[in-house]
C-alpha atoms as a PDB file:
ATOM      1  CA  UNK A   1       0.000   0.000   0.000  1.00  0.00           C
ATOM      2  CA  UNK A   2       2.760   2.386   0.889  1.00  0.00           C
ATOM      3  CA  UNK A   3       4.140   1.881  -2.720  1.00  0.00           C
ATOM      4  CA  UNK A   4       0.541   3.280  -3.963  1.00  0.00           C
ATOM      5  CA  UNK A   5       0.395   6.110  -1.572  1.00  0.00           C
ATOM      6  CA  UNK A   6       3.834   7.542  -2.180  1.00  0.00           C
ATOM      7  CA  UNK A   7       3.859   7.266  -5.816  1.00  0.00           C
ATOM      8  CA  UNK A   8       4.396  10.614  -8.136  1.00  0.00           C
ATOM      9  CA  UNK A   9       2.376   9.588 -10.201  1.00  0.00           C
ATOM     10  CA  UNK A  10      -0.421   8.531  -8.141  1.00  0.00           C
ATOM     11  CA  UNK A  11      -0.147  11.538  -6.034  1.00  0.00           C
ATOM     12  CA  UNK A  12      -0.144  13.582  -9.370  1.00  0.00           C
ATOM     13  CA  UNK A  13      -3.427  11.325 -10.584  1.00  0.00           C
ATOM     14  CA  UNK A  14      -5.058  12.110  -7.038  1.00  0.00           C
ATOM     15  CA  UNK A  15      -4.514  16.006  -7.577  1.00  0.00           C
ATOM     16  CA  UNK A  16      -5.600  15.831 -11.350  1.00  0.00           C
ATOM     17  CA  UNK A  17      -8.592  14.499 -10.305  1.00  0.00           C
ATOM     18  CA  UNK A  18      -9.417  16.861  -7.452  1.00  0.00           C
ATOM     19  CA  UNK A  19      -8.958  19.676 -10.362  1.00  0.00           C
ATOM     20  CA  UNK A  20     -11.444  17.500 -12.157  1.00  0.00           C
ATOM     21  CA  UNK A  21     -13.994  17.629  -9.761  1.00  0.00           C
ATOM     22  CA  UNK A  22     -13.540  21.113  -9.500  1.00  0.00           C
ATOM     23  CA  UNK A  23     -13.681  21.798 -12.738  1.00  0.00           C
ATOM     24  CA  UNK A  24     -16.835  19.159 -13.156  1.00  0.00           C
ATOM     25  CA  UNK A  25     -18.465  21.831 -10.211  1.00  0.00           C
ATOM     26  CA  UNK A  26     -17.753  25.053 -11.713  1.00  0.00           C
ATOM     27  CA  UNK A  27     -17.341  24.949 -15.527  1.00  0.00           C
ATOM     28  CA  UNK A  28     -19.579  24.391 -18.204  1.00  0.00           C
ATOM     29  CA  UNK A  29     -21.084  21.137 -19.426  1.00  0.00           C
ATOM     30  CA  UNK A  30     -19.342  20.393 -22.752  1.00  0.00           C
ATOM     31  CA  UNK A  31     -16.974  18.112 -24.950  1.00  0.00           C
ATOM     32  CA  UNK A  32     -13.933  19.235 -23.337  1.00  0.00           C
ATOM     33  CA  UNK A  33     -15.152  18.073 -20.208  1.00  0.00           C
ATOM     34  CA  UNK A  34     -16.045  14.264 -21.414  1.00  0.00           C
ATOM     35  CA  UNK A  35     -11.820  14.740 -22.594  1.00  0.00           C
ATOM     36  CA  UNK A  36     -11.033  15.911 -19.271  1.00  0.00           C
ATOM     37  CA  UNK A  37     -11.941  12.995 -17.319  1.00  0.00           C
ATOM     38  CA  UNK A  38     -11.265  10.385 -20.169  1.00  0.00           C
ATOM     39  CA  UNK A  39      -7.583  11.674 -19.806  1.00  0.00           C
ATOM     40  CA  UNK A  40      -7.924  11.857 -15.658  1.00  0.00           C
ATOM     41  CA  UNK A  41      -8.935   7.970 -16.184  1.00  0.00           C
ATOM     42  CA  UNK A  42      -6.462   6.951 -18.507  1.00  0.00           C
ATOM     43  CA  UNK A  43      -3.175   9.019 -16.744  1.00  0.00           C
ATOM     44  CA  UNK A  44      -4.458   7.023 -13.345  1.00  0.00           C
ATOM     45  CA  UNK A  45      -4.928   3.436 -14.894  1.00  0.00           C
ATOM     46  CA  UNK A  46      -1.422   4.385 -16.005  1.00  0.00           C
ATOM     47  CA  UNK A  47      -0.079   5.109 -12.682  1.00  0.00           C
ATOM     48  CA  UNK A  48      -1.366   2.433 -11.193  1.00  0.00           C
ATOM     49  CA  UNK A  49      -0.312  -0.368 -13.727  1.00  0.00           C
ATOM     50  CA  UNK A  50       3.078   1.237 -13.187  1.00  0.00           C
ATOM     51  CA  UNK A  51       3.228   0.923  -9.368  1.00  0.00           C
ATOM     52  CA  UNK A  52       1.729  -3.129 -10.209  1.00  0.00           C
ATOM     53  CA  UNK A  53       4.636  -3.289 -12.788  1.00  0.00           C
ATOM     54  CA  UNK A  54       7.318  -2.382 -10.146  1.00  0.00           C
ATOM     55  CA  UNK A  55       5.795  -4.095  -7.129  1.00  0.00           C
ATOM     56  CA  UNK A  56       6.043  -7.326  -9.051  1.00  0.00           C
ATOM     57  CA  UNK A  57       9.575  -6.765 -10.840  1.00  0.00           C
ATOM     58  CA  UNK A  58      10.995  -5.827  -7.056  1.00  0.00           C
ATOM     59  CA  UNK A  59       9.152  -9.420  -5.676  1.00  0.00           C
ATOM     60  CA  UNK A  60      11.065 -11.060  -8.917  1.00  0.00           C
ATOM     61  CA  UNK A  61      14.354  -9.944  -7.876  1.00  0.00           C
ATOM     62  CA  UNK A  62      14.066 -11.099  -4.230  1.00  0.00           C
END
């Protein structure tokens, strides 16, 4: 869990998305918001395949 929590990129997905949500709140309804959160879910599911990725090539060379 600790390799999740102090991840950049994780802790970069979990601030994109907080500007999401605010941005979801406060702007308008359009396109460009669909994009917005299709790239939040994409740059996360990235993150976190890399953490899996490293968490199970550091169990390999143990």
């Amino acid at each position: 869990m600790r390799k999740f929590l102090f991840n950049g990129a994780i802790i970069s997905a979990a601030f994109s998305g907080f500007s999401a949500l605010k941005a979801t709140a406060s702007g308008p309804r359009d396109w460009r918001l669909l994009l917005l959160w299709v790239s939040w879910a994409a740059s996360t599911a990235i993150a976190i395949g890399n953490v899996v990725d490293a968490a199970n090539h550091a169990d390999d060379d143990a």
